[in-house]
Protein backbone atom coordinates (compact mmCIF):
# COMPACT_ATOMS: atom_id res chain seq x y z
CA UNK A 1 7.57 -16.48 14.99
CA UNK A 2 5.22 -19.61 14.69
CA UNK A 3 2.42 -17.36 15.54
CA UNK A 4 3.30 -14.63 12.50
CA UNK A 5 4.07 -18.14 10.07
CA UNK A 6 0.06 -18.87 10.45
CA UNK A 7 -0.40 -15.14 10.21
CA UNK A 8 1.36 -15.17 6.81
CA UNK A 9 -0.28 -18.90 5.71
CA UNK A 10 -3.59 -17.29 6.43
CA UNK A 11 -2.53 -13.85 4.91
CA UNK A 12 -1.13 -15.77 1.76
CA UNK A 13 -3.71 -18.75 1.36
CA UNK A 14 -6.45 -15.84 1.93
CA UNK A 15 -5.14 -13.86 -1.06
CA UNK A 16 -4.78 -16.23 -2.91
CA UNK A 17 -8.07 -18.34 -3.08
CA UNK A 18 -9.58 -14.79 -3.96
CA UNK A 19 -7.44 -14.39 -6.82
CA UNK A 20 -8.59 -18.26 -7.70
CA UNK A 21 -11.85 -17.25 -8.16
CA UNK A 22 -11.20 -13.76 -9.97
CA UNK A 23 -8.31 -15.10 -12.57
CA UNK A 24 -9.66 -18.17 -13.43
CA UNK A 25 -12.89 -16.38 -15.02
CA UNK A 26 -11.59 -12.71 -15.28
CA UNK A 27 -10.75 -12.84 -19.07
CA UNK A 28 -13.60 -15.15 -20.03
CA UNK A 29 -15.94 -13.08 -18.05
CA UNK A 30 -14.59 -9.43 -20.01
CA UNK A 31 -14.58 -10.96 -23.73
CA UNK A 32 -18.46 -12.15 -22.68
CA UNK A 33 -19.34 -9.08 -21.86
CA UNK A 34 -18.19 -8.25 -25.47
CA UNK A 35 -15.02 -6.35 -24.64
CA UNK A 36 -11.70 -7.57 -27.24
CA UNK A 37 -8.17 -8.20 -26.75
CA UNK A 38 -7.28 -4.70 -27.27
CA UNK A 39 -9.77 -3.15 -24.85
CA UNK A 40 -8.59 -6.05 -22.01
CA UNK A 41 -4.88 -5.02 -23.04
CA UNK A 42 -5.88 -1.37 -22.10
CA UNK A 43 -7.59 -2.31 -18.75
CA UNK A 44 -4.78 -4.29 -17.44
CA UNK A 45 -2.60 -1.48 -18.51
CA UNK A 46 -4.37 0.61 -16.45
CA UNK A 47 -4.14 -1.52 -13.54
CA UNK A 48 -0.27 -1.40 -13.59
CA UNK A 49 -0.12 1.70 -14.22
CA UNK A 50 -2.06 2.55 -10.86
CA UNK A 51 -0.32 0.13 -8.98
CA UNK A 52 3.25 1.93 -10.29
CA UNK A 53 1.90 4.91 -8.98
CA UNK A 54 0.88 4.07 -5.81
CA UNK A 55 3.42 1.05 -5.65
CA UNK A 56 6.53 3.11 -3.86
CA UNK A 57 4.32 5.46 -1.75
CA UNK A 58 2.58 2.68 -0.08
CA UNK A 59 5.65 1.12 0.87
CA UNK A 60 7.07 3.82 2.71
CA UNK A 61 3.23 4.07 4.31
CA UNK A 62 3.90 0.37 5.57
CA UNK A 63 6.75 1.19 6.56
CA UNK A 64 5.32 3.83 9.10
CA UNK A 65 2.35 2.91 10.22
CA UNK A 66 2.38 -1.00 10.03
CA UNK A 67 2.84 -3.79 7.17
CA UNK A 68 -0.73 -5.12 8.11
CA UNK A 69 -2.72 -2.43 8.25
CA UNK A 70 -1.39 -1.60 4.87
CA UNK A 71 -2.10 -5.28 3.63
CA UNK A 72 -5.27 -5.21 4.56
CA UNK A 73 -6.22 -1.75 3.18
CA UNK A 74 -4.90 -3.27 0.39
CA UNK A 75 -7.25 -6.15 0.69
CA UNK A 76 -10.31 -3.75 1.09
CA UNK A 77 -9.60 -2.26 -2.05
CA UNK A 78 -8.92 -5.15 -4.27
CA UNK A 79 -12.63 -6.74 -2.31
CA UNK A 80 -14.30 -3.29 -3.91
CA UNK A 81 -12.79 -3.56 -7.40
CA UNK A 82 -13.53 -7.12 -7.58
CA UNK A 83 -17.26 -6.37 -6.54
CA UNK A 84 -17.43 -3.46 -9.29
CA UNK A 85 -16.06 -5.59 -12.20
CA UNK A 86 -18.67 -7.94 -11.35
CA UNK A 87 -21.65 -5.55 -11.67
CA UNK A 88 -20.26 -3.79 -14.08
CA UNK A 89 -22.66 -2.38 -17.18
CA UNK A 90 -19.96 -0.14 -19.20
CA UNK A 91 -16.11 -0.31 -20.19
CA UNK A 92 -15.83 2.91 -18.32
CA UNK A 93 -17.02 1.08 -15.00
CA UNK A 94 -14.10 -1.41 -16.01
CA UNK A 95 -11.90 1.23 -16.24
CA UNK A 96 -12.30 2.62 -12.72
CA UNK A 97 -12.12 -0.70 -11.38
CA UNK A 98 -8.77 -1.13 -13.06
CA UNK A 99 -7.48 1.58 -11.48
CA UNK A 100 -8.88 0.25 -8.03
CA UNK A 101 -7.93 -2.88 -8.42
CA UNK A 102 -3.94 -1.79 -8.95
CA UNK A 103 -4.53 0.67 -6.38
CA UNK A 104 -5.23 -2.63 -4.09
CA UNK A 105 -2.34 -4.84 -5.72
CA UNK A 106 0.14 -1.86 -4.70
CA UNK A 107 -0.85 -2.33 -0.89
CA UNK A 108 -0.65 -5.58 -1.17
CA UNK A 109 2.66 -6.12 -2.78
CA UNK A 110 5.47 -5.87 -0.71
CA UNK A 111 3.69 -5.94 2.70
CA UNK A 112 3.06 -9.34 4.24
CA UNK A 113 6.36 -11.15 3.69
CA UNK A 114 8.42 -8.60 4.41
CA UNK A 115 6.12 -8.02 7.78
CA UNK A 116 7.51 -11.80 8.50
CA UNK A 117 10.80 -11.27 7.65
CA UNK A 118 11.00 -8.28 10.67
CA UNK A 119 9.50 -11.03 12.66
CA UNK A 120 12.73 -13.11 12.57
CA UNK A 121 14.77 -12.66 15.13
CA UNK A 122 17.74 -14.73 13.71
CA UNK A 123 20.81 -13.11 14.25
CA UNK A 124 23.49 -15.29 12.56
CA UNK A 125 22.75 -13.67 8.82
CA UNK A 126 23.29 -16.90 6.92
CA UNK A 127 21.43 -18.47 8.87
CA UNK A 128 19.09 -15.89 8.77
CA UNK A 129 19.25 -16.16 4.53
CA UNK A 130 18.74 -19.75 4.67
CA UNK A 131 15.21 -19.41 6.89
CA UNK A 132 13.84 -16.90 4.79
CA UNK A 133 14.23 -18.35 1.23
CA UNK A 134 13.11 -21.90 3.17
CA UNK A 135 9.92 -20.36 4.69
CA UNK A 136 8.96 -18.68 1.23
CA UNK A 137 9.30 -21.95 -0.34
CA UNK A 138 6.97 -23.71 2.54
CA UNK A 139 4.23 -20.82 2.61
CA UNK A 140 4.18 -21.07 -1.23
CA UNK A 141 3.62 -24.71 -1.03
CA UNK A 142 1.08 -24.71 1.64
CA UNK A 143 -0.65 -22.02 0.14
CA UNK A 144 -0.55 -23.22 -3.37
CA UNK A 145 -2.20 -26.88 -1.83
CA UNK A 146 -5.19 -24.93 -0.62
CA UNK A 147 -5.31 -23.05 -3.62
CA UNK A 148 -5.43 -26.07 -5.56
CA UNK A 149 -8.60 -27.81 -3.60
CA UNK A 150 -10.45 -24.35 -3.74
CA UNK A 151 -10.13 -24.61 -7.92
CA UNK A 152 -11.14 -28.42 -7.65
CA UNK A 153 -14.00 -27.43 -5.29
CA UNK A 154 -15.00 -24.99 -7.58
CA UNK A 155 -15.07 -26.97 -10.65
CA UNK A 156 -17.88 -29.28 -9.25
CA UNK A 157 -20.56 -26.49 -8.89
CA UNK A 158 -21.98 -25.08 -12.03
CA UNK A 159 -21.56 -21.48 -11.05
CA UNK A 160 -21.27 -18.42 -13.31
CA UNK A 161 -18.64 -15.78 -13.86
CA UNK A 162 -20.02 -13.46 -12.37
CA UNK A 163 -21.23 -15.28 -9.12
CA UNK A 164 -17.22 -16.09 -8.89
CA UNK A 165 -16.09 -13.02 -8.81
CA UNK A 166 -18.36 -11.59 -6.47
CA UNK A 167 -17.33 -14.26 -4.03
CA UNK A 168 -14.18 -13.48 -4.59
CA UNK A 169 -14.79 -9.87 -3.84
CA UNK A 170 -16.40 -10.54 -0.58
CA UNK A 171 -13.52 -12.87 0.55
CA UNK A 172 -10.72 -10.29 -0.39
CA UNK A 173 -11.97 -7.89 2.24
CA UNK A 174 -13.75 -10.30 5.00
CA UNK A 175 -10.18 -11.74 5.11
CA UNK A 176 -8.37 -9.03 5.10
CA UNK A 177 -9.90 -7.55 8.54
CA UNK A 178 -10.02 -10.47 10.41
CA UNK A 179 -6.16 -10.82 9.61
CA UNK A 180 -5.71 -7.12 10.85
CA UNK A 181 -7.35 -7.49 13.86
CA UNK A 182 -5.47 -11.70 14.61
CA UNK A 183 -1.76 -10.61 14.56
CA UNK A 184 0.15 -8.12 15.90
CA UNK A 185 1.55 -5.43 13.30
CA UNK A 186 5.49 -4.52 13.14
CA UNK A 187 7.11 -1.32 11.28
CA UNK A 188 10.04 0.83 10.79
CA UNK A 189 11.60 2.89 13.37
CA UNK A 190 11.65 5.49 11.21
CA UNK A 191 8.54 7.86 10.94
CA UNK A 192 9.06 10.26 8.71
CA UNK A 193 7.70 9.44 5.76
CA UNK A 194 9.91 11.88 3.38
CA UNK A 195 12.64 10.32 5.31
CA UNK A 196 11.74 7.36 4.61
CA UNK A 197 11.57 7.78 0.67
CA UNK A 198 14.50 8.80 0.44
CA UNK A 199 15.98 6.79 2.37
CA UNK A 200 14.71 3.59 0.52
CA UNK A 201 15.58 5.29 -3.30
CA UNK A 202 18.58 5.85 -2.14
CA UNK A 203 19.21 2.71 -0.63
CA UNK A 204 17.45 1.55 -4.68
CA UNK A 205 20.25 3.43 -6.27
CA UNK A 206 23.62 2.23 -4.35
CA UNK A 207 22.36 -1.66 -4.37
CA UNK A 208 22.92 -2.29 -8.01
CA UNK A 209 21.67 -5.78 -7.83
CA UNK A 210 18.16 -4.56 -7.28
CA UNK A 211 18.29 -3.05 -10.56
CA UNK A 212 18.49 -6.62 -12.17
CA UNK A 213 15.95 -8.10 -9.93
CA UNK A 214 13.25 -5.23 -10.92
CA UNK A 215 14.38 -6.71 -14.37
CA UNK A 216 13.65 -10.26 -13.70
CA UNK A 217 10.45 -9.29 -12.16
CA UNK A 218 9.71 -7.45 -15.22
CA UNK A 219 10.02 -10.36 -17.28
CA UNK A 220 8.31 -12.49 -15.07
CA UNK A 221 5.35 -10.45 -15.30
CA UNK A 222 5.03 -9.93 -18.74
CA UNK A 223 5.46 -13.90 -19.00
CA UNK A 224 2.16 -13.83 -16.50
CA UNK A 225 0.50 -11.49 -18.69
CA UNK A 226 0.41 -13.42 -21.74
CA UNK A 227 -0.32 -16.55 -19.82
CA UNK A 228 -3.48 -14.04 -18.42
CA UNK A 229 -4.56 -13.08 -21.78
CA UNK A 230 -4.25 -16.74 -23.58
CA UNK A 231 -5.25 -19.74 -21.00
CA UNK A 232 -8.75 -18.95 -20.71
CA UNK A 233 -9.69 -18.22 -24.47
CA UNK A 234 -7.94 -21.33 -25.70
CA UNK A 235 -9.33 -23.24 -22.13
CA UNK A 236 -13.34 -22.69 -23.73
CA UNK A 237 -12.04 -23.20 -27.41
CA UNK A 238 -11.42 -26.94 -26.16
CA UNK A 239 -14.69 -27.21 -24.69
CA UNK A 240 -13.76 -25.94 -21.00
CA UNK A 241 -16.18 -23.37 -19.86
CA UNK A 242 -17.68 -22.00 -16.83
CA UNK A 243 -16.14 -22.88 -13.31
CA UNK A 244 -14.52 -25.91 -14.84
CA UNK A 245 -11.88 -23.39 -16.05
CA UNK A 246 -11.07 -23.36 -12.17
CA UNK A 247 -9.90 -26.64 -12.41
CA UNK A 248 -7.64 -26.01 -14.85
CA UNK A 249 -6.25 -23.27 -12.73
CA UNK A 250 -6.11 -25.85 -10.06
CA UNK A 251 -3.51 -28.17 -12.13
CA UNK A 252 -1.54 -24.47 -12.69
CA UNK A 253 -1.57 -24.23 -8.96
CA UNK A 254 -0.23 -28.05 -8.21
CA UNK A 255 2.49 -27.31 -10.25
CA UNK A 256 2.94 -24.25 -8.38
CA UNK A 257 2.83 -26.63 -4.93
CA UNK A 258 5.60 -28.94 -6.74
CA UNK A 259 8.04 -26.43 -7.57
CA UNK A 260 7.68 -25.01 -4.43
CA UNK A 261 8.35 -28.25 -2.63
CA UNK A 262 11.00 -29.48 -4.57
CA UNK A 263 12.59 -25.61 -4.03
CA UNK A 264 13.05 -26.30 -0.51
CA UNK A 265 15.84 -29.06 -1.41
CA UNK A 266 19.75 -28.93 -2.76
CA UNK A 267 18.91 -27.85 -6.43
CA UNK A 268 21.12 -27.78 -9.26
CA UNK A 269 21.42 -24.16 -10.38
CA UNK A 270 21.53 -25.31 -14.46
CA UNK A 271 17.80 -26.39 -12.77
CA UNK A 272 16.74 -22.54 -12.69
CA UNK A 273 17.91 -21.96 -16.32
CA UNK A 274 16.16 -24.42 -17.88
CA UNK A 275 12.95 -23.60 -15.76
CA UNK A 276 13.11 -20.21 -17.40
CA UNK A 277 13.94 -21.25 -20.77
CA UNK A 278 10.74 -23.58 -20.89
CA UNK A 279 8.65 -20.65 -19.39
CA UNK A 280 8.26 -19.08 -22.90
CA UNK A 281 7.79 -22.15 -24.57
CA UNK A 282 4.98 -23.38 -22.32
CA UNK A 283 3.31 -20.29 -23.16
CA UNK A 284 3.76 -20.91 -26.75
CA UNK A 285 2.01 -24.39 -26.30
CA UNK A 286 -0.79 -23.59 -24.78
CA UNK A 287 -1.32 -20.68 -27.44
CA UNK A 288 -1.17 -23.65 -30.22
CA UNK A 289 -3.14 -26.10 -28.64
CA UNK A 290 -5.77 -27.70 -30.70
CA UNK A 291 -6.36 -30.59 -28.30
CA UNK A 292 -6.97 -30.54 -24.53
CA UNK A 293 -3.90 -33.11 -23.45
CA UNK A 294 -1.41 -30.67 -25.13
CA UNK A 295 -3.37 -27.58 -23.77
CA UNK A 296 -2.67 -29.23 -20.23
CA UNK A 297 0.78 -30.40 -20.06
CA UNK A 298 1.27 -26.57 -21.55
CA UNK A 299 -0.84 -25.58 -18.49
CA UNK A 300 1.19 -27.84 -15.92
CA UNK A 301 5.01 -27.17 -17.71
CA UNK A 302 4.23 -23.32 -17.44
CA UNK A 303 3.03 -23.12 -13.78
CA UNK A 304 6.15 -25.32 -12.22
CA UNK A 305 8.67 -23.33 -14.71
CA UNK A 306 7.23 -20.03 -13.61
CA UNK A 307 6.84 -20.69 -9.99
CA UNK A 308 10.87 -22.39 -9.95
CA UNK A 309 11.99 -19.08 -11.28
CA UNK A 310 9.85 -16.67 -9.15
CA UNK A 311 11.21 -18.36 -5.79
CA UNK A 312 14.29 -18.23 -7.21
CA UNK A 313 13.77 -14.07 -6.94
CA UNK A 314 11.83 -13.43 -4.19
CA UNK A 315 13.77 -15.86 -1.96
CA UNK A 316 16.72 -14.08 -2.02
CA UNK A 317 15.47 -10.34 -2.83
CA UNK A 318 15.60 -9.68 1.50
CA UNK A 319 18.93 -10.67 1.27
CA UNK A 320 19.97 -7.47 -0.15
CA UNK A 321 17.40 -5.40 1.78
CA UNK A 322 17.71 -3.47 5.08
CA UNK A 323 14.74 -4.11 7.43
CA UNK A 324 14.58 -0.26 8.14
CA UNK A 325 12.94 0.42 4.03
CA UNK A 326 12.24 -3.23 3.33
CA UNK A 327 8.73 -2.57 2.56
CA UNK A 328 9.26 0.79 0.86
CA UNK A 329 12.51 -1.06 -1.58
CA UNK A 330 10.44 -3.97 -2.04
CA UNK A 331 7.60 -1.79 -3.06
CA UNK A 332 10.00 0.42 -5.28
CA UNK A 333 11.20 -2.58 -7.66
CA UNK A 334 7.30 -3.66 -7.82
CA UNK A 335 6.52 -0.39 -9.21
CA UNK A 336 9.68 -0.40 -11.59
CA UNK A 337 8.27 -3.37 -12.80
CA UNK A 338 5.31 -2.65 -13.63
CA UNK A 339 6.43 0.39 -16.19
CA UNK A 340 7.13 -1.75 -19.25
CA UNK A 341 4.17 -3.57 -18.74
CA UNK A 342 1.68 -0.79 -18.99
CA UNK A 343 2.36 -0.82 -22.87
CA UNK A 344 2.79 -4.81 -23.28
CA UNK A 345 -0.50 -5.37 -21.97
CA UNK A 346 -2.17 -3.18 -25.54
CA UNK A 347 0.70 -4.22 -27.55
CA UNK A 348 -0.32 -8.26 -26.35
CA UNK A 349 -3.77 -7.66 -26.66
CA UNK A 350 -2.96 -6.33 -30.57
CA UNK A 351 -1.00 -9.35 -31.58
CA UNK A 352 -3.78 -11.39 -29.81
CA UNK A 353 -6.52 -9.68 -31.99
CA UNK A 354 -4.21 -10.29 -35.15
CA UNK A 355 -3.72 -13.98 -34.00
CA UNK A 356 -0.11 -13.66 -35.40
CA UNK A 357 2.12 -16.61 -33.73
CA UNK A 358 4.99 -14.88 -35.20
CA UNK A 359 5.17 -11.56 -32.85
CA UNK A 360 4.14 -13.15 -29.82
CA UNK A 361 7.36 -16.25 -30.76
CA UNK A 362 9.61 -13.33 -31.17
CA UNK A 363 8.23 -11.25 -27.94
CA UNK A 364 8.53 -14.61 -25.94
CA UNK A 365 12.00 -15.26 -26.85
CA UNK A 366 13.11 -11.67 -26.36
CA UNK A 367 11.84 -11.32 -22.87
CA UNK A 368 13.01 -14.96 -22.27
CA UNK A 369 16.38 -14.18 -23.12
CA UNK A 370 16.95 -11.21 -20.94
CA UNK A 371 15.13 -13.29 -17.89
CA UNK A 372 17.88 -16.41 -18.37
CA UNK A 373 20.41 -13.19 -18.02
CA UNK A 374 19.20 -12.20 -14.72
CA UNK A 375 18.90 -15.86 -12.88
CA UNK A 376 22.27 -16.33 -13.77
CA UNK A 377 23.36 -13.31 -12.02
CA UNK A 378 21.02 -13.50 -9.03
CA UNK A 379 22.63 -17.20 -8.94
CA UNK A 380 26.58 -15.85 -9.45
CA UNK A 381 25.55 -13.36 -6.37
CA UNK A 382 23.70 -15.47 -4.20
CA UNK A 383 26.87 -18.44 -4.57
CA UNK A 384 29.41 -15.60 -3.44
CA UNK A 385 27.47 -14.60 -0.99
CA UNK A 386 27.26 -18.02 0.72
CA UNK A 387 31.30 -18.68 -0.07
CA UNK A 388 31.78 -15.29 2.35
C-alpha cells in the first residue's frame, strides 16, 4: 500500500501542478486573445459537456482494462488540449480543444483514487472507512503543499501565458507515462464491459444517497466555475498580471493544504455548514473587490471553505461504493454533474458580460442553499453509519 500512496502523491501532485500552470492564466490568456465572457461560458460548456459524455463510458473502461492506463490516457489527452489552446489562432481551434480537454478530464476523474482504494486490503470496514477519508485528507494536503511552491516558483519568473500553458501541456502527458509505466495497475473482475454498465447504473439507481452526492458535486462545481470565470479578471484589475497571478493561486492552494490538514482531525460537523455557507460569499467578495487585501482574504476564505466541503464528499463517497463498479459509479455521478453545468457556464458568462451583482447574489445563494442541504445529509448518513 505505501508503494501505491507515492503512486497516488505523484499521480495527484503531477495533475495538479499542470492544472497550476493552465488555471492560473487560462481565463486571462482567452479574454487576451479577445474572446468575452459569453464565448469562454460556451467553451467551458463544451468541455463538460464532453466530459458527461465520455464521463460513464470511461469508467466502466477503467474498470476493465486498468484504473492507470485509463488515468494516464486521460493525461495524454488533457497534455494535447493544453498544447492546442496554447497555439491556438481561431475560436474554432478553442472549441476542439474544449472538447479534448473534457474528453481528458473524463479519464481522469474517477480513476486514480479509486485505483488506491482497491489497493487497501483492510478488511474490518470501519476501519477500512476511517483510512480512506484519512488518506484523501493527507494526499490533498501533500499535494496541495507542492502545488503551492510550484505557484510561488512561478510568480518569480516573468513568463507569459502562453509559455505557461505549454509547460503545462508537456507536463500533463510526460507525467502521465512515467506514472503508467512506475506502478502496477489493478481492475475489476468483471470484463464485460456491457456488464459492467449495467451493473454500475444499476448499482446508481438502488443507492439513493448517490443521487444527493451527484447533487453536492453539482453545486460544488458550479461554485468552481464562477470562481474560474471571476479571480483572474478582477486579479489584473488590481494590478496582478502575468505569472504573478500564480501566486495568487498559490495562497488558493495553502488554503486548500489547511483545510485539508485540519480535515484529518475530530471536526465539529456545524464546521462543514458554515464552510459551505461562506463558499458563496467568498465568491461574492472577490467579485466586489476594489482593493487587493479584500481581493485576497476573498481568495484565501474561498479556497479553505471549498476544499472543507469537497473532502467532506469525496471522503466518504467509497463508502457507499462496491469495488467491483467503483470506477464506473464514481465516473457516473461525475458525468451527472456535469449536466447542469453545461448551461451555467453561458448563463455565468452572460451575467458576467452584464456585470449585474444582482443575478450572480441570487445564483450564489440558490446553489448555496441546496449544497448546505446535501452536507447535512451526507453528515446524518455518515454519523449512522459509524453508530452501526
Amino acid at each position: 500500500m505505501k508503494k501505491n500512496f507515492i503512486g497516488l502523491i505523484w499521480g495527484e501532485s503531477s495533475y495538479n501542478i499542470s492544472s497550476i500552470l493552465y488555471s492560473s492564466v487560462i481565463t486571462a490568456f482567452l479574454l487576451q486573445l479577445g474572446i468575452n465572457n459569453t464565448q469562454i461560458g460556451l467553451i467551458w460548456s463544451l468541455v463538460l459537456f464532453s466530459q458527461m459524455i465520455f464521463d460513464y463510458p470511461t469508467g466502466s473502461f477503467a474498470d476493465k482494462y486498468g484504473r492507470l492506463r485509463i488515468f494516464t490516457i486521460g493525461m495524454i489527452f488533457m497534455g494535447i488540449a493544453t498544447l492546442i489552446i496554447a497555439k491556438s489562432y481561431n475560436v474554432l481551434m478553442l472549441y476542439i480543444s474544449g472538447i479534448l480537454l473534457g474528453l481528458g478530464e473524463s479519464q481522469v476523474s474517477g480513476t486514480l483514487f479509486p485505483w488506491f482504494v482497491n489497493s487497501i486490503s483492510i478488511e474490518n470496514n470501519k476501519e477500512k472507512q476511517e483510512y480512506i477519508f484519512k488518506i484523501n485528507a493527507q494526499s490533498q494536503f501533500l499535494t496541495n503543499i507542492i502545488g503551492v511552491l510550484t505557484g510561488f516558483i512561478i510568480s518569480f519568473f516573468n513568463i507569459d501565458y502562453k509559455t505557461l500553458l505549454i509547460i503545462s501541456g508537456m507536463l500533463y502527458i510526460i507525467n502521465g507515462v512515467f506514472i503508467y509505466f512506475s506502478f502496477e495497475d489493478n481492475k475489476s473482475n468483471e470484463t464485460d464491459l456491457v456488464k459492467i454498465g449495467k451493473k454500475s447504473l444499476l448499482f446508481f439507481i438502488k443507492e439513493r444517497k448517490l443521487w444527493i452526492y451527484t447533487l453536492a458535486l453539482t453545486s460544488s462545481y458550479s461554485f468552481y466555475s464562477i470562481y474560474l470565470f471571476i479571480w483572474q479578471p478582477v486579479g489584473k484589475s488590481l494590478g496582478i498580471t502575468g505569472s504573478r497571478l500564480g501566486s495568487v493561486y498559490s495562497l488558493y492552494l495553502i488554503s486548500f493544504a489547511i483545510s485539508a490538514f485540519i480535515s484529518k482531525r475530530n471536526i465539529k460537523e456545524f464546521v462543514y455548514i458554515l464552510c459551505t455557507f461562506l463558499i458563496p460569499v467568498s465568491l461574492i467578495v472577490i467579485y466586489c473587490s476594489h482593493n487587493l487585501i479584500l481581493y485576497l482574504v476573498g481568495i484565501v476564505s474561498l479556497g479553505f471553505n471549498y476544499k472543507m466541503a469537497m473532502l467532506k464528499i469525496m471522503g466518504t463517497v467509497h463508502n457507499f461504493i462496491s469495488n467491483e463498479v467503483r470506477s464506473s459509479v464514481i465516473s457516473l455521478v461525475s458525468s451527472l454533474s456535469s449536466v447542469f453545468l453545461i448551461g451555467l457556464q453561458i448563463i455565468i458568462g452572460k451575467i458576467l458580460d452584464t456585470e449585474n451583482l444582482f443575478y450572480l447574489q441570487i445564483l450564489c445563494i440558490f446553489i448555496g442553499i441546496i449544497y448546505i442541504i446535501c452536507i447535512l445529509l451526507i453528515q446524518k448518513w455518515m454519523h449512522e453509519e459509524k453508530t452501526r
